[in-house]
N, C-alpha and C. Protein backbone atom coordinates (compact mmCIF):
# COMPACT_ATOMS: atom_id res chain seq x y z
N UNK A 1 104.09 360.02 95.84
CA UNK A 1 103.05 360.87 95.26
C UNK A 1 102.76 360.44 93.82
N UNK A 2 101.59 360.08 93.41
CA UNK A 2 100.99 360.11 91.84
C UNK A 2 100.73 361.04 91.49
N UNK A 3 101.31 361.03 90.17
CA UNK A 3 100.66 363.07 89.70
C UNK A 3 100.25 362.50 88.35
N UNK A 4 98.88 362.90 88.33
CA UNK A 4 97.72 362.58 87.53
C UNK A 4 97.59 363.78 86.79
N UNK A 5 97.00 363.37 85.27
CA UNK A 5 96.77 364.30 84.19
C UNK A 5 95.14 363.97 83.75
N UNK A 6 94.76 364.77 84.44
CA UNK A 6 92.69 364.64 83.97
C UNK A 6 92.68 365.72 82.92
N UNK A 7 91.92 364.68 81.85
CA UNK A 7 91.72 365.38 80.81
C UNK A 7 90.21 365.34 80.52
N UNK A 8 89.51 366.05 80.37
CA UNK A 8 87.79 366.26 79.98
C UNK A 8 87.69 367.74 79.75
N UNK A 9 86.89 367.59 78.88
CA UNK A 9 86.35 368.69 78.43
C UNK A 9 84.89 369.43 78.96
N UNK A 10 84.23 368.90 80.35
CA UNK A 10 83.87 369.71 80.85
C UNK A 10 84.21 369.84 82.12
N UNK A 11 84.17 371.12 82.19
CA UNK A 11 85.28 371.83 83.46
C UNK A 11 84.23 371.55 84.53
N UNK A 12 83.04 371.62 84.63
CA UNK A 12 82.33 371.09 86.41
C UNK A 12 83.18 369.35 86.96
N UNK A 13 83.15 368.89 85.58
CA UNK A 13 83.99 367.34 85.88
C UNK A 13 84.96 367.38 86.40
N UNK A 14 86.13 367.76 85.80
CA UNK A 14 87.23 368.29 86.11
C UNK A 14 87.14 368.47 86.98
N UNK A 15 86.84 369.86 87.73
CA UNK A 15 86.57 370.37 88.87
C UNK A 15 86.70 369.47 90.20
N UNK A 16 85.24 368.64 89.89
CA UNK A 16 84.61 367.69 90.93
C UNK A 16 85.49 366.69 91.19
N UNK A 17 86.24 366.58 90.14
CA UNK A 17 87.26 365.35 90.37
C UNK A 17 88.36 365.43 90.87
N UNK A 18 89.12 366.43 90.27
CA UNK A 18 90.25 367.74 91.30
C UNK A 18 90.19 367.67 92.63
N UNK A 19 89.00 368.36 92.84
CA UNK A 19 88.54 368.50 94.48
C UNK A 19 88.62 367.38 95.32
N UNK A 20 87.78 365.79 94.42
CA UNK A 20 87.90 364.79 95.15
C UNK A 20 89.27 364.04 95.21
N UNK A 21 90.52 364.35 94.28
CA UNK A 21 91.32 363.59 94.54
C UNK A 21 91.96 364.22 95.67
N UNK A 22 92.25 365.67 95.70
CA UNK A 22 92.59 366.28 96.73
C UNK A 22 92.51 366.17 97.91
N UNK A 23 91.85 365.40 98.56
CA UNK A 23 91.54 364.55 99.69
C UNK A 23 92.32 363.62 99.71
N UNK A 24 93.43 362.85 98.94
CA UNK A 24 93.91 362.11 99.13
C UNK A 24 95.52 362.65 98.94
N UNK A 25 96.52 362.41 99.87
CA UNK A 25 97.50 363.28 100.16
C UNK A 25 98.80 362.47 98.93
N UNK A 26 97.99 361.14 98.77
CA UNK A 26 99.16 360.10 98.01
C UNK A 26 98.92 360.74 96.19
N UNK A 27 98.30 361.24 96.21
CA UNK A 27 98.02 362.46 94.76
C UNK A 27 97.68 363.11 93.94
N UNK A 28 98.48 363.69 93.45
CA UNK A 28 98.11 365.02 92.75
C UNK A 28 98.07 365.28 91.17
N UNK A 29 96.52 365.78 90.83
CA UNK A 29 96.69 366.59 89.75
C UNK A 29 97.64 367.42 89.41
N UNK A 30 98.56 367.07 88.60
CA UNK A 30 99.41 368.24 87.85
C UNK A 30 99.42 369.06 87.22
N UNK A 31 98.24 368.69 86.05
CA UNK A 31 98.01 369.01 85.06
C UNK A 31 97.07 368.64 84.59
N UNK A 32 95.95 369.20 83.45
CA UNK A 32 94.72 369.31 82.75
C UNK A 32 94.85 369.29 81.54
N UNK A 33 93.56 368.84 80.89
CA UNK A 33 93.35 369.27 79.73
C UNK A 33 91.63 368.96 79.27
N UNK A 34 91.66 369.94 78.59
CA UNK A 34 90.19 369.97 77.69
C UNK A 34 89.63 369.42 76.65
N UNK A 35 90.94 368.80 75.65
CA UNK A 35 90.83 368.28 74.65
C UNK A 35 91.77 367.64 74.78
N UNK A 36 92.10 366.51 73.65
CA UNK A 36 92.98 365.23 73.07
C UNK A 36 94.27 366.38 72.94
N UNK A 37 94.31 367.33 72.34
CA UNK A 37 95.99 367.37 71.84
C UNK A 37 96.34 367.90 72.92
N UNK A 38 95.75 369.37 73.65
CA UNK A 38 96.20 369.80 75.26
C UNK A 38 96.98 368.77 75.61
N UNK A 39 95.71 367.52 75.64
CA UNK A 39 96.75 366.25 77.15
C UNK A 39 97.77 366.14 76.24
N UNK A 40 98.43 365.87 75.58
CA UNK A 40 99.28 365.38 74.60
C UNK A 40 100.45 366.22 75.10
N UNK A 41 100.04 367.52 74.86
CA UNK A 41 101.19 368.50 75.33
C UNK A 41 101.73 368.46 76.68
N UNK A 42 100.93 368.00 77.67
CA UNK A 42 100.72 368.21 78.65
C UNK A 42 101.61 366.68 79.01
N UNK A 43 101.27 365.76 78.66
CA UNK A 43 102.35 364.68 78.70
C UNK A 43 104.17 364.80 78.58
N UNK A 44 103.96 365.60 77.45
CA UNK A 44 105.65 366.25 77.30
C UNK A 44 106.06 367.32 77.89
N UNK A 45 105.14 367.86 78.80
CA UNK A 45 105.50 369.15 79.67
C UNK A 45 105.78 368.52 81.36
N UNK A 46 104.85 367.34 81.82
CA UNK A 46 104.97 367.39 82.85
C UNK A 46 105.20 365.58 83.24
N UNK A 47 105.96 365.44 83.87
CA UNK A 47 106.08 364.21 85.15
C UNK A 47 104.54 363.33 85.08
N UNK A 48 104.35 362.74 84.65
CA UNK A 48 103.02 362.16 84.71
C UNK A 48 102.94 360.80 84.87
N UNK A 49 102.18 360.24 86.21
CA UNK A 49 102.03 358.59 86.13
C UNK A 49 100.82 357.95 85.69
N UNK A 50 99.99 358.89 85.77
CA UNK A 50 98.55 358.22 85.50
C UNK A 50 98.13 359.35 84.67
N UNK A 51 97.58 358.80 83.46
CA UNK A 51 96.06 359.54 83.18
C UNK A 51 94.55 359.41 82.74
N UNK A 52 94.14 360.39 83.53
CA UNK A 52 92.40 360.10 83.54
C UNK A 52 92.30 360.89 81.99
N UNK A 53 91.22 359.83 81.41
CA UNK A 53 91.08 360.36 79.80
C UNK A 53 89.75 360.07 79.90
N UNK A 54 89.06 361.25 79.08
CA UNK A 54 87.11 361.23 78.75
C UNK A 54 87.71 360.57 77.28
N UNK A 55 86.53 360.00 76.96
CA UNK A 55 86.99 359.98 75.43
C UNK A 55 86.41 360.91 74.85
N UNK A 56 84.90 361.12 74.65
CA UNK A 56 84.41 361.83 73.36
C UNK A 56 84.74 363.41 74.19
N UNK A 57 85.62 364.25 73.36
CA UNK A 57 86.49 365.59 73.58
C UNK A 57 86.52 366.02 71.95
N UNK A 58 86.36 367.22 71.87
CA UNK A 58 87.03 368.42 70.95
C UNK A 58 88.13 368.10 70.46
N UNK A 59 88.26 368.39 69.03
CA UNK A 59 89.94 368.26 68.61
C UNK A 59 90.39 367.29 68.10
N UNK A 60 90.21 366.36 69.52
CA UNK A 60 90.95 364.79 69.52
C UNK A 60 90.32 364.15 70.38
N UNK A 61 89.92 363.49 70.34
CA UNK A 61 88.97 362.58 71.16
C UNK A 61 89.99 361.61 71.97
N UNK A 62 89.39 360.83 72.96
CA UNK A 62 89.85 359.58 73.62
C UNK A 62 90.99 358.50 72.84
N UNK A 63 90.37 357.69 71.74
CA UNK A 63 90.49 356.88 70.92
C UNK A 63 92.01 357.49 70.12
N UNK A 64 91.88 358.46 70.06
CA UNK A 64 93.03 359.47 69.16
C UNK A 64 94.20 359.97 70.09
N UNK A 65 94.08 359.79 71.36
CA UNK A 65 95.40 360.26 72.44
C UNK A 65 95.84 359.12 72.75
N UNK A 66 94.79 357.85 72.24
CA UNK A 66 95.53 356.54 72.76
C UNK A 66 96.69 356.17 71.50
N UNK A 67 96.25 356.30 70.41
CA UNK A 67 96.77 356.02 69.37
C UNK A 67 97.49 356.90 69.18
N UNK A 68 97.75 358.20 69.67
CA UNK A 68 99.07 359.13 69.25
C UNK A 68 100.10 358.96 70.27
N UNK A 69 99.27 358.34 71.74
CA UNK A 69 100.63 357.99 72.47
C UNK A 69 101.17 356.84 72.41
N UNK A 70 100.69 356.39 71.31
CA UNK A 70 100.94 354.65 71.13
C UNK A 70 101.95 355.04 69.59
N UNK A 71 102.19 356.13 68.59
CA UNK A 71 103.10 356.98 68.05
C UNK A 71 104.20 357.16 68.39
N UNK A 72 103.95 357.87 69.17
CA UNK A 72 104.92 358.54 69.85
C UNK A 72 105.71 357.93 71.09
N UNK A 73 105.44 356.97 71.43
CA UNK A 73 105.72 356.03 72.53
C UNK A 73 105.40 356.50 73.79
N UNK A 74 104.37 357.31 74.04
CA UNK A 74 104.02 357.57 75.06
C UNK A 74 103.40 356.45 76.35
N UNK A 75 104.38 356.15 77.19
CA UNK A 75 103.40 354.82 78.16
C UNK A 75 103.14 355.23 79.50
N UNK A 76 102.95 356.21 79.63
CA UNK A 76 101.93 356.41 80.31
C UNK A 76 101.28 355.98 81.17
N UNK A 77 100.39 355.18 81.53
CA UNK A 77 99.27 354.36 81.77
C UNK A 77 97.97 355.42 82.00
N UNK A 78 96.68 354.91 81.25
CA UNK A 78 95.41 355.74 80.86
C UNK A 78 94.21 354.91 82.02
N UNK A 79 93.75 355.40 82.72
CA UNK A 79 92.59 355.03 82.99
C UNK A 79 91.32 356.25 82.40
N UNK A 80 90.70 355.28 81.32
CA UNK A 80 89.46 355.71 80.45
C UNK A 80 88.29 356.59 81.52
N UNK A 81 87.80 357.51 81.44
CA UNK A 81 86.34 358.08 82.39
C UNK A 81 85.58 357.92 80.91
N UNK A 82 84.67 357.18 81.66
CA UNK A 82 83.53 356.82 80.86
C UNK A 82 81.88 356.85 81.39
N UNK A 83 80.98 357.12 80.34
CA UNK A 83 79.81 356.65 80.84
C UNK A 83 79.08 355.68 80.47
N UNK A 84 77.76 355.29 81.02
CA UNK A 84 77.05 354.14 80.37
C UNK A 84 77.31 353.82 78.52
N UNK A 85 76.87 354.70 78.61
CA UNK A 85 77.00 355.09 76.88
C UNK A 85 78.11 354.54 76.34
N UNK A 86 79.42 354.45 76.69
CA UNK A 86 80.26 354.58 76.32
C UNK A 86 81.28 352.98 75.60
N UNK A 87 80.37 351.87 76.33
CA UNK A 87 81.11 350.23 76.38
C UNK A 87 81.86 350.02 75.47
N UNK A 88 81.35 350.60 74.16
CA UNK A 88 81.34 349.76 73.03
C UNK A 88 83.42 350.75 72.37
N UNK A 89 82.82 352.27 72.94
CA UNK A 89 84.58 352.71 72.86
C UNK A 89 85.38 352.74 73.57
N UNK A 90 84.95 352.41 75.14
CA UNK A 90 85.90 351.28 75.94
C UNK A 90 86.42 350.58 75.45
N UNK A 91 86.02 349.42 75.28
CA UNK A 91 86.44 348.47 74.33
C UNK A 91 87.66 348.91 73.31
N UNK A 92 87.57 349.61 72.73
CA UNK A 92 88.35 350.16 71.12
C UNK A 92 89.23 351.13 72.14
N UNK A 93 89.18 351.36 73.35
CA UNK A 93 89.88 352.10 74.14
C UNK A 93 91.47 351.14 74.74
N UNK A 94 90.71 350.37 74.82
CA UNK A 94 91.83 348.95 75.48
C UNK A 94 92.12 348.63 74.33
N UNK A 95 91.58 348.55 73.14
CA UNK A 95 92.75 347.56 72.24
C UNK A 95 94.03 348.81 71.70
N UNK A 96 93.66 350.06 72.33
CA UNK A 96 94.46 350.86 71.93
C UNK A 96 95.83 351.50 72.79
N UNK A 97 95.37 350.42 74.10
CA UNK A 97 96.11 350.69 75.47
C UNK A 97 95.93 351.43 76.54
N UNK A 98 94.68 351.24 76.67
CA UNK A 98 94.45 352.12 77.38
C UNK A 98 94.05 350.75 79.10
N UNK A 99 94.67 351.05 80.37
CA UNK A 99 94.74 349.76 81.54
C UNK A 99 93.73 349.74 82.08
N UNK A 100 92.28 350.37 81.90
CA UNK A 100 91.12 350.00 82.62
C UNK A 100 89.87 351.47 82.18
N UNK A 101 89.28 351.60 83.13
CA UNK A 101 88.22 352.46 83.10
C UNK A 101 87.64 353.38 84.12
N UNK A 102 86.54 354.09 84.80
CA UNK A 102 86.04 354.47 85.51
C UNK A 102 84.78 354.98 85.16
N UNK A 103 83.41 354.90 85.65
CA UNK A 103 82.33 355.27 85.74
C UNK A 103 82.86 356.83 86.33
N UNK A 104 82.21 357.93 85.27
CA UNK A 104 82.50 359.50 86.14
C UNK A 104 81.95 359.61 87.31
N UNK A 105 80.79 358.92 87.65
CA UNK A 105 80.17 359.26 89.31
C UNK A 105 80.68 357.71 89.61
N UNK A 106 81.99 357.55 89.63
CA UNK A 106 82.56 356.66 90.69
C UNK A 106 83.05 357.32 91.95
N UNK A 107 82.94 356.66 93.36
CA UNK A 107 82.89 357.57 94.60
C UNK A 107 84.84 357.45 94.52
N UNK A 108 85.32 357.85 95.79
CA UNK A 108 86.64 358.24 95.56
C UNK A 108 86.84 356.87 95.80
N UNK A 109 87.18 356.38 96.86
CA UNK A 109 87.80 355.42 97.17
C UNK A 109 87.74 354.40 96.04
N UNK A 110 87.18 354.41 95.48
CA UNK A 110 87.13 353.18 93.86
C UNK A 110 88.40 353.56 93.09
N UNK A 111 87.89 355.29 92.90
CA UNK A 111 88.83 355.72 91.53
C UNK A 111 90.31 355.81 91.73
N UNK A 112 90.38 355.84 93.41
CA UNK A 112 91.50 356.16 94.28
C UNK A 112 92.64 354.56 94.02
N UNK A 113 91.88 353.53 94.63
CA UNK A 113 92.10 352.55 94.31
C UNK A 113 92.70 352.20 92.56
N UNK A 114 91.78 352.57 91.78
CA UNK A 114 91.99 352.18 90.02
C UNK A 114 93.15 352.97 89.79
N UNK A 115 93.35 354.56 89.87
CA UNK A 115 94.49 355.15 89.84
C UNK A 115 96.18 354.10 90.75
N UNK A 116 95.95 354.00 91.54
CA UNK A 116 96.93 353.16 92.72
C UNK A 116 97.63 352.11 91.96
N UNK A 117 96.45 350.97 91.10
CA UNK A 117 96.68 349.91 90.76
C UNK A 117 97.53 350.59 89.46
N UNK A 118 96.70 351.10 89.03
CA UNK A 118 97.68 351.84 87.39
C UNK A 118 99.11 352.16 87.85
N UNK A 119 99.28 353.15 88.48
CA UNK A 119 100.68 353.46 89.14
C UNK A 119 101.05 352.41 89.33
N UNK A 120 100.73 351.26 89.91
CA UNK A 120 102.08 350.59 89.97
C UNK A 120 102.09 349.20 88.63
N UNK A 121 101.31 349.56 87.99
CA UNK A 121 101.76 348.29 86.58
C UNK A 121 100.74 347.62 86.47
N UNK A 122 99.30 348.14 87.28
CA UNK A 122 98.42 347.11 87.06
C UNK A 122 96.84 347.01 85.82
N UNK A 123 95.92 346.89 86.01
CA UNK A 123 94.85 347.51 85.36
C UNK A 123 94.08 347.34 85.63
N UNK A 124 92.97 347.97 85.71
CA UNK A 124 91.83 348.22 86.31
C UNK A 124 90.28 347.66 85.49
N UNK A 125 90.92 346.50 84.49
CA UNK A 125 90.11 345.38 84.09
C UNK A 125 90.48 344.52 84.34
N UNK A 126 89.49 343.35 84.13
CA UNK A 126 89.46 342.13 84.13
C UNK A 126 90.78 341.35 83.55
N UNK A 127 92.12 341.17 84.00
CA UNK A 127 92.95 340.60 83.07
C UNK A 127 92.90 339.96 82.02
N UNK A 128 92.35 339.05 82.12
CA UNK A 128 92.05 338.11 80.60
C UNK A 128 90.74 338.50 79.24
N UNK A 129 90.54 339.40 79.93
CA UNK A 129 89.52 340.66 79.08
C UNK A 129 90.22 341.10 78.11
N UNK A 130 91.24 341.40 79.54
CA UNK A 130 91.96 342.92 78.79
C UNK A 130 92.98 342.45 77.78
N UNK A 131 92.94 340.99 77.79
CA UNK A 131 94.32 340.25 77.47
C UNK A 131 93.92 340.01 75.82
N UNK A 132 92.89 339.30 75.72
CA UNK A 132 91.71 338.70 74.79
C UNK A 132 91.63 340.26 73.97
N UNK A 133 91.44 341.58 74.15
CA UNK A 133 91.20 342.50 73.49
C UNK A 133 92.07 342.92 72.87
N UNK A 134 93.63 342.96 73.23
CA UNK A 134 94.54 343.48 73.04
C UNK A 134 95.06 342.63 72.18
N UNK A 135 94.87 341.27 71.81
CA UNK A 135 95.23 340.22 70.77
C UNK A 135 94.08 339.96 69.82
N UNK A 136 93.37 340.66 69.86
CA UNK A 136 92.31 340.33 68.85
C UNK A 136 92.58 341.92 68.10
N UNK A 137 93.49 341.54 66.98
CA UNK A 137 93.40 343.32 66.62
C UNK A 137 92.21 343.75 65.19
N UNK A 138 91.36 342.52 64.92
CA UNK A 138 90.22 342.83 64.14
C UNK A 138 89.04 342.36 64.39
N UNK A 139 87.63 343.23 63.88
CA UNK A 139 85.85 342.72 64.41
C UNK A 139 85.61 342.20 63.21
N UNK A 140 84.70 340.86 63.11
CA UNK A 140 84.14 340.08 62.52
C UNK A 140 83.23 340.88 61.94
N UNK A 141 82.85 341.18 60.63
CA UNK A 141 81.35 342.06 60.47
C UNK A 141 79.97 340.78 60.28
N UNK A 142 80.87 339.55 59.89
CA UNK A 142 78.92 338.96 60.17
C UNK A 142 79.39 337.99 61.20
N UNK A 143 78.37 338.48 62.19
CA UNK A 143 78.21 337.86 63.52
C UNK A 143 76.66 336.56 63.36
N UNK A 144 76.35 336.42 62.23
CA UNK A 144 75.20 335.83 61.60
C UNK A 144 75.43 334.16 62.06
N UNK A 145 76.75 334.01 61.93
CA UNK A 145 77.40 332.83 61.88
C UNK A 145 77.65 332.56 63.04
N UNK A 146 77.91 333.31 63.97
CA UNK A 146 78.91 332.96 65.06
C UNK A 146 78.67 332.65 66.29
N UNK A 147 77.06 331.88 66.46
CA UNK A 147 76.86 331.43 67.36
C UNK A 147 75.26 330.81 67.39
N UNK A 148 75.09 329.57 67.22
CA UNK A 148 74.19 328.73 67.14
C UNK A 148 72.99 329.53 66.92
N UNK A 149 72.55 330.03 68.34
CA UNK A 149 71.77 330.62 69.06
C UNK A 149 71.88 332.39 68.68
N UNK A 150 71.83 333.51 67.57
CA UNK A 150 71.85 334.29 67.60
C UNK A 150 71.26 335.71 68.54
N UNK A 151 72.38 335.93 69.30
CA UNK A 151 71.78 337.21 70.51
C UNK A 151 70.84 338.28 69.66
N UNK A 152 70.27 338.78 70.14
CA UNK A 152 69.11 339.56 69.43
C UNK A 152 70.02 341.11 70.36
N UNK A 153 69.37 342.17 69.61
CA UNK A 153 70.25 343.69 69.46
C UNK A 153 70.60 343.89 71.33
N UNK A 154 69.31 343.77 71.95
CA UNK A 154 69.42 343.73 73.54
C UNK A 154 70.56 342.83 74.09
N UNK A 155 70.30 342.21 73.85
CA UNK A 155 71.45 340.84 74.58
C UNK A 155 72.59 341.38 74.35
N UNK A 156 73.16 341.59 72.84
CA UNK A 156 74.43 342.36 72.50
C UNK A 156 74.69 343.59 73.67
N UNK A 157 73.81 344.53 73.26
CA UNK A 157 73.86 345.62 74.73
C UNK A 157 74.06 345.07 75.81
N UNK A 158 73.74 343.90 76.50
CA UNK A 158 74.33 343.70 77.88
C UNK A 158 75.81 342.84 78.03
N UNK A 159 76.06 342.50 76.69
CA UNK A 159 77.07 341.23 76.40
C UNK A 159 78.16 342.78 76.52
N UNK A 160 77.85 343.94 75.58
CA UNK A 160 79.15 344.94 76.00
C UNK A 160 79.39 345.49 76.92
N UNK A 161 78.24 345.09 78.15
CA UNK A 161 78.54 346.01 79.58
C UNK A 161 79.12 345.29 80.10
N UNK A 162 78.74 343.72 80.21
CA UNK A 162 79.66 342.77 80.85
C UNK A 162 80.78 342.40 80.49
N UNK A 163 81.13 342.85 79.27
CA UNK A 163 82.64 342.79 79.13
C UNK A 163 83.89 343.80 79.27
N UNK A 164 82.94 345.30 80.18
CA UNK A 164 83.55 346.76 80.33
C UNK A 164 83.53 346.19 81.92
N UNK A 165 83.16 345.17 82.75
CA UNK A 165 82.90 344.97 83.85
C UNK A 165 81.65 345.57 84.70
N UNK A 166 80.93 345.61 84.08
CA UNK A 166 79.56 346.46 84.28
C UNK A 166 78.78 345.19 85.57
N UNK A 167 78.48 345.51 86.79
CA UNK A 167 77.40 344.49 87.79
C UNK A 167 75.92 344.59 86.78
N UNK A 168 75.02 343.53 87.49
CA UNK A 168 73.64 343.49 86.78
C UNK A 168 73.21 345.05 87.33
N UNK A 169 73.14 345.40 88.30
CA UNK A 169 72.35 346.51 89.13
C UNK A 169 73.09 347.63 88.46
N UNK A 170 74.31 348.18 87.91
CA UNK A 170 74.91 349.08 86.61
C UNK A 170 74.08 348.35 85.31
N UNK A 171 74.13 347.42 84.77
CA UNK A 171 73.63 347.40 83.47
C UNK A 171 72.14 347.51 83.58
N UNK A 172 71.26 347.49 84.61
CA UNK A 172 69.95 347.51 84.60
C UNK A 172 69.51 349.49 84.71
N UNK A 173 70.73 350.25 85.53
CA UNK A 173 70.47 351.39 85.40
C UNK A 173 70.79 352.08 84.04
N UNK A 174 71.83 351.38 83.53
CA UNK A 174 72.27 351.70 82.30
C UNK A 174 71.11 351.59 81.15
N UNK A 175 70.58 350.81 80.89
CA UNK A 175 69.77 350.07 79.53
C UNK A 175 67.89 350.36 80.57
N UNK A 176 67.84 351.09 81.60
CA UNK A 176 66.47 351.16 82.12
C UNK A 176 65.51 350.29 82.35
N UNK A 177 66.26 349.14 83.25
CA UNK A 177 65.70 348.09 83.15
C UNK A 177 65.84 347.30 84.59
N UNK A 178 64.94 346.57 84.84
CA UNK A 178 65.27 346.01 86.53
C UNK A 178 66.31 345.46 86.53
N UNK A 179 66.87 344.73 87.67
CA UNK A 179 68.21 343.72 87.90
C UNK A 179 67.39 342.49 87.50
N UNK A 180 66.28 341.97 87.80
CA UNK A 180 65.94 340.86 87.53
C UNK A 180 66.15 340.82 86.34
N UNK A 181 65.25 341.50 85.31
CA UNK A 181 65.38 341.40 83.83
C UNK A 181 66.82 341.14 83.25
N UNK A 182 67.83 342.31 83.88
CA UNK A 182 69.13 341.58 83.53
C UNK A 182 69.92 340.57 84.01
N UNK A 183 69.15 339.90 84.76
CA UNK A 183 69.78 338.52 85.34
C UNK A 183 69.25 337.62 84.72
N UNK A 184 68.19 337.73 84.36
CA UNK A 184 67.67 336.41 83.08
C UNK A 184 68.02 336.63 81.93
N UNK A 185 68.11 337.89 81.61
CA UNK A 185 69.33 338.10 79.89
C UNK A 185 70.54 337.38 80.12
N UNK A 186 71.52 337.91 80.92
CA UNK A 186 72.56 337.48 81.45
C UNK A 186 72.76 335.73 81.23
N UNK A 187 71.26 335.17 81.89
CA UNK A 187 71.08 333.89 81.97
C UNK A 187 71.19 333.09 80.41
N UNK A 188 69.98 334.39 79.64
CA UNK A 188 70.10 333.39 78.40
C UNK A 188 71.39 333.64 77.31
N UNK A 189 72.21 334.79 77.55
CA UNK A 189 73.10 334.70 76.96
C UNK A 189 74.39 333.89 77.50
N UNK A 190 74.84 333.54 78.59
CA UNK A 190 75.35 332.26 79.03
C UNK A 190 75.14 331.23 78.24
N UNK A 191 73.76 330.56 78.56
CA UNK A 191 72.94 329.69 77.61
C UNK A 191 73.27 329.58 76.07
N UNK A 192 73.29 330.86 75.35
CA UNK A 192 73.36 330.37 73.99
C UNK A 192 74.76 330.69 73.37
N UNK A 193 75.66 331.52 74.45
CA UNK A 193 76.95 331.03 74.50
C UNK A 193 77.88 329.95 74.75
N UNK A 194 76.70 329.49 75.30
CA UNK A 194 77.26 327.83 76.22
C UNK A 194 78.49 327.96 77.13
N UNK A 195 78.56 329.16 77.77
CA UNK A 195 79.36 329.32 78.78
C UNK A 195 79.03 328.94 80.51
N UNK A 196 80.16 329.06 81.11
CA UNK A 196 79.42 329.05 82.79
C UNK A 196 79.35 330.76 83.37
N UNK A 197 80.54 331.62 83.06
CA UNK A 197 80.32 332.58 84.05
C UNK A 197 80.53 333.89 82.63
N UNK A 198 80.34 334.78 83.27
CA UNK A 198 80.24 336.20 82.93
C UNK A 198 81.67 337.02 81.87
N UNK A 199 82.70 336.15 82.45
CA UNK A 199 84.24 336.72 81.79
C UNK A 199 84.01 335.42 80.89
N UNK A 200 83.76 334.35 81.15
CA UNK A 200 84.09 333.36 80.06
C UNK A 200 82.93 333.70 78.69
N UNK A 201 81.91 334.06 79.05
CA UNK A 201 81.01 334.88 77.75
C UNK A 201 81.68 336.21 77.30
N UNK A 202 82.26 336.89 78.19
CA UNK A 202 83.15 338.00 77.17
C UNK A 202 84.13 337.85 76.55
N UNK A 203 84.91 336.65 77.13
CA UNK A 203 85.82 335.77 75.68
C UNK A 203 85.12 336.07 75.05
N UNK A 204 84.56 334.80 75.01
CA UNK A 204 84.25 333.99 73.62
C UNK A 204 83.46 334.63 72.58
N UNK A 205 82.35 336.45 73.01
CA UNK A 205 82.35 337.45 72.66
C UNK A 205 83.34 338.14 71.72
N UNK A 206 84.74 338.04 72.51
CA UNK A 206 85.40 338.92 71.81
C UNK A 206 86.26 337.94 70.18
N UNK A 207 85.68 336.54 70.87
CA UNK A 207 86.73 335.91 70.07
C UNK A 207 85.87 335.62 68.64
N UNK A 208 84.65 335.93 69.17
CA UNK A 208 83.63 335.49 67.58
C UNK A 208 83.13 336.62 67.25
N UNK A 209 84.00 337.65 67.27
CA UNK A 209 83.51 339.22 66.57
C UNK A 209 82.49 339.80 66.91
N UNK A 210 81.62 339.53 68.34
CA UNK A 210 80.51 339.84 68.61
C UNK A 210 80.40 341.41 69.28
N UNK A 211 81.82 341.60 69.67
CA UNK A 211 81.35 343.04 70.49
C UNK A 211 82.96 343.71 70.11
């Protein structure tokens, strides 16, 4: 049995998510919370293998339960609930330890799966993403320099979905935009990255202070 600690601060979420893990007999919600310090408490009160964390919360946000259980030696393992919106504190989510992510209208069997992998030691990013983030512990502020070909503000926006693991058909619903359109962004930021695939541009992203 996994006994999971969902923490968000709105209770229809909660709820919906409760209900849907409940369908699955391998586990169980234990415990809740509404805000950053709740889960906190709620960590030292109960048996916990996984937890689902919103970031932006009351109190204490996402970013702030990673770094107080990273204090306190809390290990845990966090899978982030996030939305579109959210890439750029994903990101600042993992360099803080946190093992992957979830879209909130992810169907079960995904989140079922991402929880599974967490429980047993794994993460629910891209390894060498996650690897590259967690060793890079500072952002470049002029990105002016750092690449021949300077990405213009858009490109950046899709360079941080593809490095949260975002498909073209998610970043095109995300940013309101067709799949085609983001398959030729995609294209020219390859291009003036001078990369071949999609993880090798979120390196080299993370490694020239770009996101």
């Amino acid at each position: 049995m996994i006994r999971v600690l969902l923490v968000d601060d709105q209770t229809l979420l909660r709820e919906g998510l409760k209900s849907l893990l409940a369908l699955k007999a391998s586990i169980q919600v234990v415990a809740e919370a509404d805000n950053g310090q709740t889960a906190l408490e709620m960590l030292k009160q109960h048996s916990i293998d996984v937890v689902l964390l919103d970031i932006r919360m009351p109190i204490l946000d996402g970013i702030g339960v990673l770094k107080s259980m990273q204090a306190q030696q809390l290990r845990q393992p966090v899978l982030v609930l996030t939305t579109f919106d959210d890439s750029e504190q994903v990101l600042e989510c993992i360099r803080y330890g946190a093992k992957g992510y979830a879209l909130k209208d992810i169907n079960l069997e995904r989140l079922v799966s991402a929880i599974e992998t967490l429980a047993k030691g794994g993460s629910a990013l891209a390894p060498a993403i996650t690897e590259r983030i967690l060793n890079k512990p500072t952002k470049t502020t002029d990105t002016s320099l750092a690449t021949p070909d300077k990405l213009s503000k858009s490109e950046l926006r899709v360079l941080n979905l593809i490095a949260v693991g975002y498909s073209n058909s998610e970043i095109a619903e995300a940013l309101y935009k067709s799949e085609g359109t983001i398959r030729n962004q995609v294209s020219f930021i390859l291009r003036k990255l001078d990369v071949r695939d999609r993880t090798r541009a979120a390196l080299k992203a993370i490694d020239l202070g770009l996101i």
